[in-house]
Structures are given as C-alpha cells and as structure tokens.
Protein backbone atom coordinates (compact mmCIF):
# COMPACT_ATOMS: atom_id res chain seq x y z
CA UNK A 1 -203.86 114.27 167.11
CA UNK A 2 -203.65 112.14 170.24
CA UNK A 3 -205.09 108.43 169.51
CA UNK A 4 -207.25 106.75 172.28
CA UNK A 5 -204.49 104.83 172.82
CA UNK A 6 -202.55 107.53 174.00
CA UNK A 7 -204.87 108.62 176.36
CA UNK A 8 -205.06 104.76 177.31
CA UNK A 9 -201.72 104.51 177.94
CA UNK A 10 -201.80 108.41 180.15
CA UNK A 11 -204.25 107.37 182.18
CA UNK A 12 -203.18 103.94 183.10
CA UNK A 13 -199.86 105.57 184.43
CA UNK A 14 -201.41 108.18 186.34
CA UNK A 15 -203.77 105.48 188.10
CA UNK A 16 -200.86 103.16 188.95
CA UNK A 17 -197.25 105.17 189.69
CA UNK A 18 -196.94 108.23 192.07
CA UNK A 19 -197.76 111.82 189.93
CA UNK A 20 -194.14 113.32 190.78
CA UNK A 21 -191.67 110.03 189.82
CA UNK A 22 -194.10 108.82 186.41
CA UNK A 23 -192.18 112.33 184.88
CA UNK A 24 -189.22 110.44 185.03
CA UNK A 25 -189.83 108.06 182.09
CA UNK A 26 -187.20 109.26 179.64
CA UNK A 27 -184.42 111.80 179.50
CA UNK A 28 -186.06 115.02 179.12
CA UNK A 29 -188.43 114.19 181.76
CA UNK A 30 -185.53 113.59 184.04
CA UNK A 31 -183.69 116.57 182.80
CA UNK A 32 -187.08 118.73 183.67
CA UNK A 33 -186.86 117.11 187.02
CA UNK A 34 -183.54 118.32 187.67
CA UNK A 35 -183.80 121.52 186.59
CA UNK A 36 -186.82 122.17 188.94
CA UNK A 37 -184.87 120.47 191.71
CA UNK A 38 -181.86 122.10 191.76
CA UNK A 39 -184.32 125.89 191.68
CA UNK A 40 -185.67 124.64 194.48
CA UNK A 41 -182.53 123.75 196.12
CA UNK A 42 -180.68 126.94 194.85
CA UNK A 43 -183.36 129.75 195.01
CA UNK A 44 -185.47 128.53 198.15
CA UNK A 45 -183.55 125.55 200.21
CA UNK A 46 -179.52 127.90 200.01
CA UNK A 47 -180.95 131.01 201.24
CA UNK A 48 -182.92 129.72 203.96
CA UNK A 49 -179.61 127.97 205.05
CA UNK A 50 -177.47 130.62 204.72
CA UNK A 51 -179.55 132.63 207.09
CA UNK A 52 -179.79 129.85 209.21
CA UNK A 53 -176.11 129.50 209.45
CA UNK A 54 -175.15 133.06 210.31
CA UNK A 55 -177.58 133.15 212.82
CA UNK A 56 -175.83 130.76 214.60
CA UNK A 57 -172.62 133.18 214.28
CA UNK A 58 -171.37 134.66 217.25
CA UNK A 59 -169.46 138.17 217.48
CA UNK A 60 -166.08 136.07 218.53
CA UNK A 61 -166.92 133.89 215.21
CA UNK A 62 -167.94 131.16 217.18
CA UNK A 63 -171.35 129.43 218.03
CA UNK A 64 -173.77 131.45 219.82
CA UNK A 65 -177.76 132.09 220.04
CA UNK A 66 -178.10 136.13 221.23
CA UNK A 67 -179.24 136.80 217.76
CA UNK A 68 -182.04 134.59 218.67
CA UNK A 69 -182.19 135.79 221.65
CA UNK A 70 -182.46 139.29 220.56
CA UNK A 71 -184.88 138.74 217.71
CA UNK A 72 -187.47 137.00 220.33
CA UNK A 73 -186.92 139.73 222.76
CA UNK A 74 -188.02 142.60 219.97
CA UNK A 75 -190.59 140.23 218.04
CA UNK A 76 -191.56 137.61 220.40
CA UNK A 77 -194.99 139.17 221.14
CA UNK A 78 -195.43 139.24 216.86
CA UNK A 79 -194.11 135.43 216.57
CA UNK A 80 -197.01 134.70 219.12
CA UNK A 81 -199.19 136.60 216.93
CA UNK A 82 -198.34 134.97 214.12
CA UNK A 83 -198.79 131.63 215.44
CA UNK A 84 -202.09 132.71 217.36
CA UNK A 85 -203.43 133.75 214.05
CA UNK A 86 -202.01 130.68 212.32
CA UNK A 87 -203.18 128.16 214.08
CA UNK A 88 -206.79 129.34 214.35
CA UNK A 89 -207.02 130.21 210.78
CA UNK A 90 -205.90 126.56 210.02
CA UNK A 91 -208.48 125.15 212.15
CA UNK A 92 -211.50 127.14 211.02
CA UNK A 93 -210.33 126.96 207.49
CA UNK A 94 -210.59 123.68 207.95
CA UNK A 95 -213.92 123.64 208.69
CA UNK A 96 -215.51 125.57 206.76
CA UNK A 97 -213.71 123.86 203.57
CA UNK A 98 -214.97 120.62 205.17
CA UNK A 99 -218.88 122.19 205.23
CA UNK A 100 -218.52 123.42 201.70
CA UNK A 101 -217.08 120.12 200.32
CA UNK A 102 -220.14 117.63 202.06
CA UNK A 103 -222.44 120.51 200.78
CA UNK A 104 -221.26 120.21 196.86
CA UNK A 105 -220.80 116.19 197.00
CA UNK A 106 -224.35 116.37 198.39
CA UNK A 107 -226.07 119.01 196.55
CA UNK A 108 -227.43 118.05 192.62
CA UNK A 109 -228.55 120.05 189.69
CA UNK A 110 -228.43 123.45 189.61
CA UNK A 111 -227.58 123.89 193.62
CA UNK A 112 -224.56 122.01 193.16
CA UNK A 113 -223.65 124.35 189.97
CA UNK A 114 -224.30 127.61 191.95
CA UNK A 115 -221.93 126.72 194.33
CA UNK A 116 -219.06 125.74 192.32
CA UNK A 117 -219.69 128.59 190.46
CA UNK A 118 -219.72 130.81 193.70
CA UNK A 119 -216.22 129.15 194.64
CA UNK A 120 -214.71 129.43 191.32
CA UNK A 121 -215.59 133.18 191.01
CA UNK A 122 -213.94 133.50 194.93
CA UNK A 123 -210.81 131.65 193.98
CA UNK A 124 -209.93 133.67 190.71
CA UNK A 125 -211.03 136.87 191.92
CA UNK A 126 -207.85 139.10 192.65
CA UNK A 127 -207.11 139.48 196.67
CA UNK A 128 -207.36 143.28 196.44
CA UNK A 129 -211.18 143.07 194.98
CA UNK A 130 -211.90 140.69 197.69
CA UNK A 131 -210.47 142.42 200.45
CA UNK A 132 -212.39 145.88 198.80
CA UNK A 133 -215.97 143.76 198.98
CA UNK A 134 -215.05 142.16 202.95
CA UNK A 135 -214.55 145.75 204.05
CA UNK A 136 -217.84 147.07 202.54
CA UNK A 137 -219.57 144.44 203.27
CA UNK A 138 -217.98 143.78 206.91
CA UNK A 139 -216.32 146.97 207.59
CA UNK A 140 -217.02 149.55 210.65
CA UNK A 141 -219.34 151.16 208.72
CA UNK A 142 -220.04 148.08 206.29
CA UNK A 143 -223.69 147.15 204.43
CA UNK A 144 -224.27 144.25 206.67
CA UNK A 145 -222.47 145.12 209.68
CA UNK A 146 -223.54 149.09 210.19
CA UNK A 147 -226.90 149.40 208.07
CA UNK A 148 -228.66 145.92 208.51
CA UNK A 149 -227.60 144.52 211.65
CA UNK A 150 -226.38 147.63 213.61
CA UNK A 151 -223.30 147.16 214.73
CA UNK A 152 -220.74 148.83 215.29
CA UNK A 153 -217.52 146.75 215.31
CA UNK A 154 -214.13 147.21 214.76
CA UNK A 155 -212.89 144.09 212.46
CA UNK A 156 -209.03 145.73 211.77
CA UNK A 157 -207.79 142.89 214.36
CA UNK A 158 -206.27 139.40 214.56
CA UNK A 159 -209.86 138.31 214.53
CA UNK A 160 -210.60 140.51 211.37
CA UNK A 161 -207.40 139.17 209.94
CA UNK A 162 -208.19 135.20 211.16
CA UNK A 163 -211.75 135.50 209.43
CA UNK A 164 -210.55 137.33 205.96
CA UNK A 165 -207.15 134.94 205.22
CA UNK A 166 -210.18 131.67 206.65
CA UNK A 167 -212.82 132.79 203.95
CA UNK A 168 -210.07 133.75 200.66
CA UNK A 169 -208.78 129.90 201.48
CA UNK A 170 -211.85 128.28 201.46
CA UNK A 171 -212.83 128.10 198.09
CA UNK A 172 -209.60 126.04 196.77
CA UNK A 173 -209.97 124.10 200.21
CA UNK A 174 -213.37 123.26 199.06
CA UNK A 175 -212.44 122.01 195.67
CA UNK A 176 -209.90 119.60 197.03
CA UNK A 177 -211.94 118.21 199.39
CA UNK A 178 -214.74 117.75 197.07
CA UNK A 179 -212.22 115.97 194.87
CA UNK A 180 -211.39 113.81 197.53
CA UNK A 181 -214.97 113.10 198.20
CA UNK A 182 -215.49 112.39 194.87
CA UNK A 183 -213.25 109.34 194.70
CA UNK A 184 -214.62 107.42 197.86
CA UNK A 185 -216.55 104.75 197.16
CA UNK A 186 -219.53 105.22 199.48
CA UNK A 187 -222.17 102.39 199.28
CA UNK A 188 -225.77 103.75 200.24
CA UNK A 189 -227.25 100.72 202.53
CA UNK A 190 -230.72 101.22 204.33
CA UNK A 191 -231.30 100.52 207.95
CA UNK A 192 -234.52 99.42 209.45
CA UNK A 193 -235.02 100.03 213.07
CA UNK A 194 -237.98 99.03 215.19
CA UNK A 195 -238.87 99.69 218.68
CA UNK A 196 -236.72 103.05 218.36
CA UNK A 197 -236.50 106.72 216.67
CA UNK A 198 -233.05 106.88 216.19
CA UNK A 199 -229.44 105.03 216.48
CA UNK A 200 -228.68 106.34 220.22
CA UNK A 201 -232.02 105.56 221.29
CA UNK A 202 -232.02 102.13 219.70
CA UNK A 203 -228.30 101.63 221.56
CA UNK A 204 -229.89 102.99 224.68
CA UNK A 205 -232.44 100.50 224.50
CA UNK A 206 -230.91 96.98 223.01
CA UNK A 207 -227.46 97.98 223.45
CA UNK A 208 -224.29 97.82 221.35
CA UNK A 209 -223.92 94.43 220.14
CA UNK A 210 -228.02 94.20 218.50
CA UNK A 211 -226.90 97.94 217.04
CA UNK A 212 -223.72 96.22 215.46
CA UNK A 213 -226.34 93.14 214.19
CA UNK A 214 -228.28 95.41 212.79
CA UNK A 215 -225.66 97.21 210.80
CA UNK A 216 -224.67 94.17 209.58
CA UNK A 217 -227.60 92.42 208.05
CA UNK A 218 -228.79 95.97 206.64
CA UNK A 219 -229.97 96.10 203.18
CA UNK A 220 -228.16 98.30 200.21
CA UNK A 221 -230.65 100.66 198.93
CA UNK A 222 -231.76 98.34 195.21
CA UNK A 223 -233.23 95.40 198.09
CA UNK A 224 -234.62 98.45 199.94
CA UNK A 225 -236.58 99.53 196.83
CA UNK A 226 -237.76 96.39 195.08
CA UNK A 227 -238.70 95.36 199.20
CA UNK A 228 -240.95 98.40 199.14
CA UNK A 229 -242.61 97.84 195.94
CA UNK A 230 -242.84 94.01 197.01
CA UNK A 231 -245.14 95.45 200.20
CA UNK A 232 -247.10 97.31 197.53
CA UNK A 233 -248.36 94.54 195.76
CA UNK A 234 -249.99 90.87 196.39
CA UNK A 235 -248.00 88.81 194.35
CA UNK A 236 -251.19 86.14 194.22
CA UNK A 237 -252.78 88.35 191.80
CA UNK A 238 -252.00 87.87 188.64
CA UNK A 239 -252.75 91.83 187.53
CA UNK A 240 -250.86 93.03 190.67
CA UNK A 241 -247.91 90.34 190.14
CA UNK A 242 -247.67 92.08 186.61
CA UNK A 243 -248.02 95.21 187.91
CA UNK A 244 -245.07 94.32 190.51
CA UNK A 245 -242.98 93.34 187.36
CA UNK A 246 -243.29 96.29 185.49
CA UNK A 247 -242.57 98.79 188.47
CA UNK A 248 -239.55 96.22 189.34
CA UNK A 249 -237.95 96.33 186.24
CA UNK A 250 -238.09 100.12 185.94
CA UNK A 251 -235.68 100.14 189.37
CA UNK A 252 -233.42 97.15 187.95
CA UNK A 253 -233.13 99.07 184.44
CA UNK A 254 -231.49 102.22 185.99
CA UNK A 255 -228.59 99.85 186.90
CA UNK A 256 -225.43 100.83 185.08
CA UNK A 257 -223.92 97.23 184.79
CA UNK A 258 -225.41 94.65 182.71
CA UNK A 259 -223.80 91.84 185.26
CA UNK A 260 -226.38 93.68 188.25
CA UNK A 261 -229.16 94.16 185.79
CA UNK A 262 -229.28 90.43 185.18
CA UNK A 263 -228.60 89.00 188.58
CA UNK A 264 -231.33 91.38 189.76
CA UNK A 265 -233.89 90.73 187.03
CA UNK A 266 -233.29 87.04 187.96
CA UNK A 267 -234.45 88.10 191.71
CA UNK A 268 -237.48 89.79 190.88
CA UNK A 269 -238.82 86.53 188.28
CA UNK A 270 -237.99 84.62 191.15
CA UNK A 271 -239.93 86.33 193.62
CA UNK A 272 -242.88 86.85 191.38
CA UNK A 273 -242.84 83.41 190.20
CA UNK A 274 -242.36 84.18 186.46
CA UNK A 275 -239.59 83.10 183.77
CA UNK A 276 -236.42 85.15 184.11
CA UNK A 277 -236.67 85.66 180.64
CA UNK A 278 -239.50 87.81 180.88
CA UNK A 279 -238.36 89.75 183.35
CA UNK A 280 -235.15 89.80 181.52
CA UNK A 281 -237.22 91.60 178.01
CA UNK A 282 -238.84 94.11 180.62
CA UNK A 283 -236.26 95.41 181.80
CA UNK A 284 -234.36 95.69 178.36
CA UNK A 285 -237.66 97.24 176.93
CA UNK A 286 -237.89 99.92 180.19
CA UNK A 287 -233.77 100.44 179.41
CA UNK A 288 -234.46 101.42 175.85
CA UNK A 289 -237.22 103.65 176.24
CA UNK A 290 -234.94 105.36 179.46
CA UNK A 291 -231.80 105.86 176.78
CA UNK A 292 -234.19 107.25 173.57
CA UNK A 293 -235.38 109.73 175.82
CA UNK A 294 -232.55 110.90 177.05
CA UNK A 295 -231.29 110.54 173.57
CA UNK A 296 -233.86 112.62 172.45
CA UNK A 297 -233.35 115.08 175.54
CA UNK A 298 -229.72 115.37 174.45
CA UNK A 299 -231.05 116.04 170.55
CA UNK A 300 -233.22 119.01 171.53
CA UNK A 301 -229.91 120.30 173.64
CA UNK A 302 -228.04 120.34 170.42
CA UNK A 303 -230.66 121.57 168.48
CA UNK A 304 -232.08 124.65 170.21
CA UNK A 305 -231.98 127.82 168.59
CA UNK A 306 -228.20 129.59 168.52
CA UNK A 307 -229.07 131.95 171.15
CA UNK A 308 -230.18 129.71 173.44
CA UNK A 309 -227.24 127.93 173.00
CA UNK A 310 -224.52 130.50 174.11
CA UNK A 311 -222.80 130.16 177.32
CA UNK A 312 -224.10 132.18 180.44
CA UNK A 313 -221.43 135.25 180.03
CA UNK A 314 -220.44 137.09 177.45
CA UNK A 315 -216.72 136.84 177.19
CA UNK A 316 -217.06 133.88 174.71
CA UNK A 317 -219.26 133.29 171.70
CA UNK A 318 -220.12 130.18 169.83
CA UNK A 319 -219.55 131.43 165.86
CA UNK A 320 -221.06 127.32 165.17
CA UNK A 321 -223.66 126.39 168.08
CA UNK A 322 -224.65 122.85 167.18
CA UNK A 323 -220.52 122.54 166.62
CA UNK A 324 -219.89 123.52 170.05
CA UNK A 325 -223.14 121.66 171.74
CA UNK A 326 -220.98 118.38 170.51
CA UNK A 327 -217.44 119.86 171.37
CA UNK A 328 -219.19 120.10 174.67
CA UNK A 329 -220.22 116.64 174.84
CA UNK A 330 -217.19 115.62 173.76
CA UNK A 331 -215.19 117.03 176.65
CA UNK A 332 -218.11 115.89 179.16
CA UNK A 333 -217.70 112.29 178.57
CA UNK A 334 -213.58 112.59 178.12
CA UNK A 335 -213.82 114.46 181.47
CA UNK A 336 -216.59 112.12 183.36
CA UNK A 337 -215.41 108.99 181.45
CA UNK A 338 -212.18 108.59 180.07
CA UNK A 339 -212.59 104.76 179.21
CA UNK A 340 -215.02 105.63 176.40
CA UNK A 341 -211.83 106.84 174.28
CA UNK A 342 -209.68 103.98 174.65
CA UNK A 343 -209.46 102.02 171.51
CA UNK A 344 -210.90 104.22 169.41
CA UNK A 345 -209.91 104.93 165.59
CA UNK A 346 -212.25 108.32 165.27
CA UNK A 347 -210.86 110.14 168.33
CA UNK A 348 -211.70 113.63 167.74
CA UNK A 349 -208.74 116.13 166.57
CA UNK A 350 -208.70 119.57 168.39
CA UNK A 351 -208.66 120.93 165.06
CA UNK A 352 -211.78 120.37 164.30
CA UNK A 353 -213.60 122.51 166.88
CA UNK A 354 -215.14 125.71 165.98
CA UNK A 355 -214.66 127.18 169.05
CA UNK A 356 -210.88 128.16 170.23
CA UNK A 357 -211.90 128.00 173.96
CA UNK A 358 -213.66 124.45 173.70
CA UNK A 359 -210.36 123.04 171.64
CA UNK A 360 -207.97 124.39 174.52
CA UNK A 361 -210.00 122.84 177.28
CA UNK A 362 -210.25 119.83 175.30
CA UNK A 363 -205.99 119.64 174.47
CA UNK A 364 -205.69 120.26 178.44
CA UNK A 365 -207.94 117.41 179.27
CA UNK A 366 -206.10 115.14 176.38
CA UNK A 367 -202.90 116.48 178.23
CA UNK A 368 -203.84 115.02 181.51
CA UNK A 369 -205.30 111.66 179.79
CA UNK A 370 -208.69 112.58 180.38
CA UNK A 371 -209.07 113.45 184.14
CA UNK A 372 -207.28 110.69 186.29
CA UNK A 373 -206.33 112.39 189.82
CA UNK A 374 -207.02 116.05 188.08
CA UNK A 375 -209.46 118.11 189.59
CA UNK A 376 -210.37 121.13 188.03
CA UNK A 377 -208.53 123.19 190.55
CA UNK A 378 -205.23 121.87 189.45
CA UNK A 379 -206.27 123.15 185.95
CA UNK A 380 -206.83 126.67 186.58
CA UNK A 381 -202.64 127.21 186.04
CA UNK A 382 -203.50 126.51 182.68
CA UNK A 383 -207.11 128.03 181.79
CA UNK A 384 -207.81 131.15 182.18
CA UNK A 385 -211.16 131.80 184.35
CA UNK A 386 -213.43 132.17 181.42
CA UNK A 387 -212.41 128.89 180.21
CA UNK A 388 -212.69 127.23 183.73
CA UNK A 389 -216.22 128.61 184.75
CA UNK A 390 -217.08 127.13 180.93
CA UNK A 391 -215.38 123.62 181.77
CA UNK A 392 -217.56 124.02 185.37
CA UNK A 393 -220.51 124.71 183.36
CA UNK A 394 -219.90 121.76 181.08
CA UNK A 395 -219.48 118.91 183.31
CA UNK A 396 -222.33 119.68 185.72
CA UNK A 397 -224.93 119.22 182.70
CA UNK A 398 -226.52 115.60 183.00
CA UNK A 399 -225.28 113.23 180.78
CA UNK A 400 -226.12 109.22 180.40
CA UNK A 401 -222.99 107.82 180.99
CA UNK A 402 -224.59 104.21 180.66
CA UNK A 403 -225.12 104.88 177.02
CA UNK A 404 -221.65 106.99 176.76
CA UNK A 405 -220.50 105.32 173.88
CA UNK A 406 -223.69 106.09 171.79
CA UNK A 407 -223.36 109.53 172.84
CA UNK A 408 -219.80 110.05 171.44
CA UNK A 409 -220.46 108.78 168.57
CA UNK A 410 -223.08 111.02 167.85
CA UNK A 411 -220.91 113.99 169.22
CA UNK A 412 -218.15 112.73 166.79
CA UNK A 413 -220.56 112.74 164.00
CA UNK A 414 -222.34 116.14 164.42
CA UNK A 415 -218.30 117.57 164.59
CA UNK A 416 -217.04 115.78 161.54
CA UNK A 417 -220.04 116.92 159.95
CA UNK A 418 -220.21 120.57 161.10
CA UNK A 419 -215.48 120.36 160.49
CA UNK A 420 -216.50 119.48 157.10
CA UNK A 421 -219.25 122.31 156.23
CA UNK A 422 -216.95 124.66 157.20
CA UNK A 423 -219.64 127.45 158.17
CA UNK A 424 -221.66 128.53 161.32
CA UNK A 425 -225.39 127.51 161.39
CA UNK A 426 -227.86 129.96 161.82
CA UNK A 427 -230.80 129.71 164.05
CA UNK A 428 -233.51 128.91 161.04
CA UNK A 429 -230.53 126.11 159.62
CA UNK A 430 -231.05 125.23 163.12
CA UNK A 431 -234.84 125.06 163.41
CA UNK A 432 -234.89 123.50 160.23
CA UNK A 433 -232.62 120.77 160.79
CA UNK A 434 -234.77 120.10 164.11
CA UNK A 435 -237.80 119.42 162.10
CA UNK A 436 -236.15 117.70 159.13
CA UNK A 437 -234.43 115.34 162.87
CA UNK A 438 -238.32 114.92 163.97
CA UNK A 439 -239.69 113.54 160.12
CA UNK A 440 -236.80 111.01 159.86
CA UNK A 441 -238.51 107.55 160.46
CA UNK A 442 -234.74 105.87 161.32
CA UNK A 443 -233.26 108.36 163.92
CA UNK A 444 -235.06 107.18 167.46
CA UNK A 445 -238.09 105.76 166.27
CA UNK A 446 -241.60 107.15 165.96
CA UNK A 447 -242.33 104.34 168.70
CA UNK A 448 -239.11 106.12 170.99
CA UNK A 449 -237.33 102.89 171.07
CA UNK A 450 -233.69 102.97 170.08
CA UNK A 451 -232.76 101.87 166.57
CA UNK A 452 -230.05 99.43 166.17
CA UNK A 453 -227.74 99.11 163.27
C-alpha cells in the first residue's frame, strides 16, 4: 500500500521538475530512458536517414537531386494534396477543439457530463465504426444528407476527407484543451458601465483611456454580491440591518478559505455597524448547516437502494454498492484533491475495494500521485473504456471539497467497515441501515448542524 506520503512526495515532483527528465531519478529509470531512446533512434530516427541519404545518391555515386526531381515530377500534384488537406484540417481542427473545450469548461452538471461522455465514446470508438456511421449519416445517399435535407452531394473528396480526419481529432483535441483550461486561474471580476450598452460603445463614447479606468477599479464578483444585497436593504433599520447580515453571511460562508471568510465577515460587521464577532458566529452557523446538508446529501448517495446505485452501463456491476459508493468517493477527492492524502496514517489499500474496476482506477491514480498534470486522456493507455467512462462518471458528481477531509474519512470508514464484513449488502441491509442512519441522535444532528468530536 502506497502511504500519503508517497503520494506527497509524487506529486510534489510532478509539480516542480519537467515530466520527461523527473524519470531519471535512479538507475532503472535511466536505464528505461535509454532503452526508449535508443528505439527511437534505431527504429524511427536510422531509417528515416538512411532514406534520406540515398536519396541524395547519384547514378555516378556522387551527390545529386533527380531522384527528387523525379519523385516531384510523378507526385508533386499528391504532395500538394497532402499539404492542401493538411493544413486545412489543422486549422479547422483547431477550431472546433477550441469550441468544444470553452463549451465543457463552461458547461455544469449534467451538460458538462453529456459532453465528455459524447467525446469519450468518439475517441475510443474504433476508426472503421466511425467512418461506417460518417458515411450513413453523411454519405451520397446518407440519413441527413439524402432523406432530411435533400441533397445530393458527393463527400468522397479532399473536402470529405478534410471534414472526417477534422471531426475523429476533435475529441482528444478537446480533452487537452479542456485540461489546459482547467489549470488557468481565471478571476471572475464585474464591470459596471453607465452611459453605455456595451464595451465598444462605451470606447466609442469616453474613449480608451476611461475604458482602461474602468477595468481597473472593477469589482471581483464577492464585492459585486454583498454590493447588491447592500442596495437591497437600509442599513438604518435595525430588522433590515439584520436581515442584511443574515443574507451577507450566507455569500461569505460559501468561501472556501477561512483567511477570506474572516476578512470578509469583518467587511460586512463593518458596514452594518455590528461586532465582527457576530458576524463572525453567522457565518460559521450558515457554514455548518451548508456542510450537514451536503453531508446528508452525500449519506442518501451512499445509501440508496443497490439498484439505484449501479453505474449507467452494464459492462460492470457493483457485487457491494455502499462499498463502491465510498471507493467512489475515495477516488473523487484523490482525483479533485490530492492534498487531502498527504500525511495520512489510514490511506486506503486497493485491496480493500470490492469492486476490481474501482481498485484499478484507484492504483492508476495512486500511480500518477493523485492527478498532478494528468488528464484523463493521458489515462486511457492504461484503462480500458469501461473503466474511463466510469472514472468520467465519477469525477463529474458534486462533491464539497471545502469539507474534503470529513468526507474521506467517512469514505475510509464505510470501506474498512464494508473490507471487514466481507459480504455484499443487499438492498433491504441497505434500507435498513438508512433508517437505523436517520434514528441515530449523534450522526448529523436532529437540529442538521454538524457534530464535533
């Protein structure tokens, strides 16, 4: 079993030293790295200089270029072709990977799913079934070509070819991109215009330089809110000032950090003229009652009945559902967070999932030291497509992440306990575990605020 130190130590390499040269850390890393050097240089980089070389061989042994002049005189107008074809599919590639990457960064909840989904299925699809659906979809006498729209076209050309090899590379494109997108830190600020509709009207009007002021004194979007529920309220009434407080602290207790919670808390007693201290207990009250319920949310996941609980297909079956709802957490927060496993002495072992194709994608992800720079793209040379569309599946399911830690532990605790039974859980064990959950006085509360111990 890896320790969370391990996975420490992984991901702290993979953050600070290029992917290719942090193999070469001992001697059968650098060994690897030679081997796969030298195939490169002997199976790919030899040949291609070999041919290079006699190409360059003339008939009296000496230099000469007719053979290149021969081989653009019988293929030049198919090296044009190539290039043609190339080039364009390069560029529209491009953007359509671009389209679908702002779409998924954009998109959330179950649009966002759909189309990861979509370009999973796309990208491990074989190229002959793809090519089979383009041509009776798109073909001369195709479903949406011939019988819908009424056309009859003839798509076996470089513009045929240009659009099938644009749409097959999309899907990975997409995925990279999205990665990339995914690791920008974009900072949502509001801007506030008056006397215009829109940025180029408002540059039309005042001109560059008041545009560029105006960028820069713009708000981020927490001033923007508690602003607009300052407007709401007159803060010289002392049922509307409470009532400002209380719809204040609701915004400043979805903060992740407890640094921004208290500078902001400190902002809104300040502008309502109150202690910050009891500003300060509203907000932690509003926090608690946001993390039991999603607490309790996440209990009701886990405890649904077993056939609720199977994954969408039906290539893989949970033989311990309430086993593999935490295995599933488990991998959620080691793929979303990685930092929750670092210094921890009850670090789950892959042994003790029920499920073989949960325990593989959770030894790939302990592999890779959580996620670091890995998308899951890059993992689809080692999970098969069942597995993937599961992983897909598993990460796009909400999860508070500001009360990660309390989450794993109670992942950790459902596995240990389900490891050590030893048996699957029917749907009545289920049921009757749910109720047995909703009687106990300690776990939540009957008030729904969250029970310290």
């Amino acid at each position: 079993m890896r320790s969370a130190g391990n996975i420490q130590k992984n991901t702290g390499k993979r953050t600070s030293h290029d992917v290719l040269f942090s193999l070469c850390e001992n001697a059968v890393d650098k060994l690897i790295l030679f081997l796969l050097l030298g195939s490169v240089l002997l199976f790919i980089l030899w040949p291609i200089a070999c041919i290079a070389l006699r190409s360059l061989r003339g008939a009296d042994g000496g230099v000469s270029f007719a053979m290149f002049d021969t081989v653009l005189h019988q293929y030049g107008e198919s090296l044009r072709n190539s290039v043609f074809v190339g080039l364009f599919t390069a560029v529209l590639t491009t953007l359509l990977s671009l389209s679908a990457a702002l779409c998924c960064a954009t998109a959330r909840g179950w649009r966002r799913t759909l189309a990861m989904l979509i370009m999973l299925v796309a990208m491990v699809s074989p190229p002959f079934v793809s090519s089979l659906a383009y041509i009776q979809l798109y073909g001369r006498r195709g479903w949406i070509t011939y019988r819908l729209l009424h056309l009859s076209l003839n798509p076996y050309n470089r513009w045929g070819v240009i659009l099938m090899q644009s749409i097959s590379f999309v899907p990975l494109n997409a995925m990279f991109l999205s990665g990339i997108l995914e690791k920008l830190e974009v900072r949502v600020r509001v801007l506030q215009m008056q006397g215009a509709k829109d940025p180029d009207e408002y540059i039309k009007t005042f001109g560059a330089d008041a545009f560029r002021n105006l960028l820069e004194q713009s708000e981020n979007h927490i001033d923007y809110r508690l602003g607009a529920v300052q407007r709401k309220y007159d803060l010289k009434v002392d049922e509307q000032r409470v009532a400002f407080v209380k719809e204040a602290a609701g915004i400043v207790a979805e903060l992740p950090g407890s640094v921004e919670r208290e500078v902001y808390a400190m902002r809104v007693a300040e502008t309502a003229g109150m202690p910050a201290a009891v500003v300060t207990d509203e907000v932690q009250r509003q926090r608690k009652r946001r993390l039991s319920r999603a607490r309790k949310e996440r209990e009701r996941e886990m405890l649904r009945p077993a056939t609720a609980m199977q994954p969408p297909g039906r290539s893989i079956r949970f033989d311990d559902p309430r086993s593999a709802a935490a295995e599933q957490g488990v991998i959620r927060l080691l793929y979303l967070d990685p930092g929750l496993f670092y210094g921890r002495t009850n670090v789950p072992d892959a042994a003790q999932f029920s499920s073989p194709e949960l325990r593989h994608i959770y030894t790939v992800l302990l592999a890779h030291g959580g996620t670091g720079t890995v998308q899951i793209a890059v993992l689809s040379g080692e999970l098969a497509p069942d597995e993937l569309a599961l992983l897909t599946g598993i990460i796009q399911q909400p999860e508070e992440l500001s009360n990660g830690a309390r989450a794993l532990d109670d992942y950790i605790s459902i596995l240990q306990t389900q490891s050590s039974a030893g048996a699957a859980v029917s749907e009545a064990d289920l049921l009757a575990f749910a109720n047995k959950l909703k009687e106990h006085k300690g776990y939540g509360g009957k008030d729904g605020t969250e029970r310290h111990e």
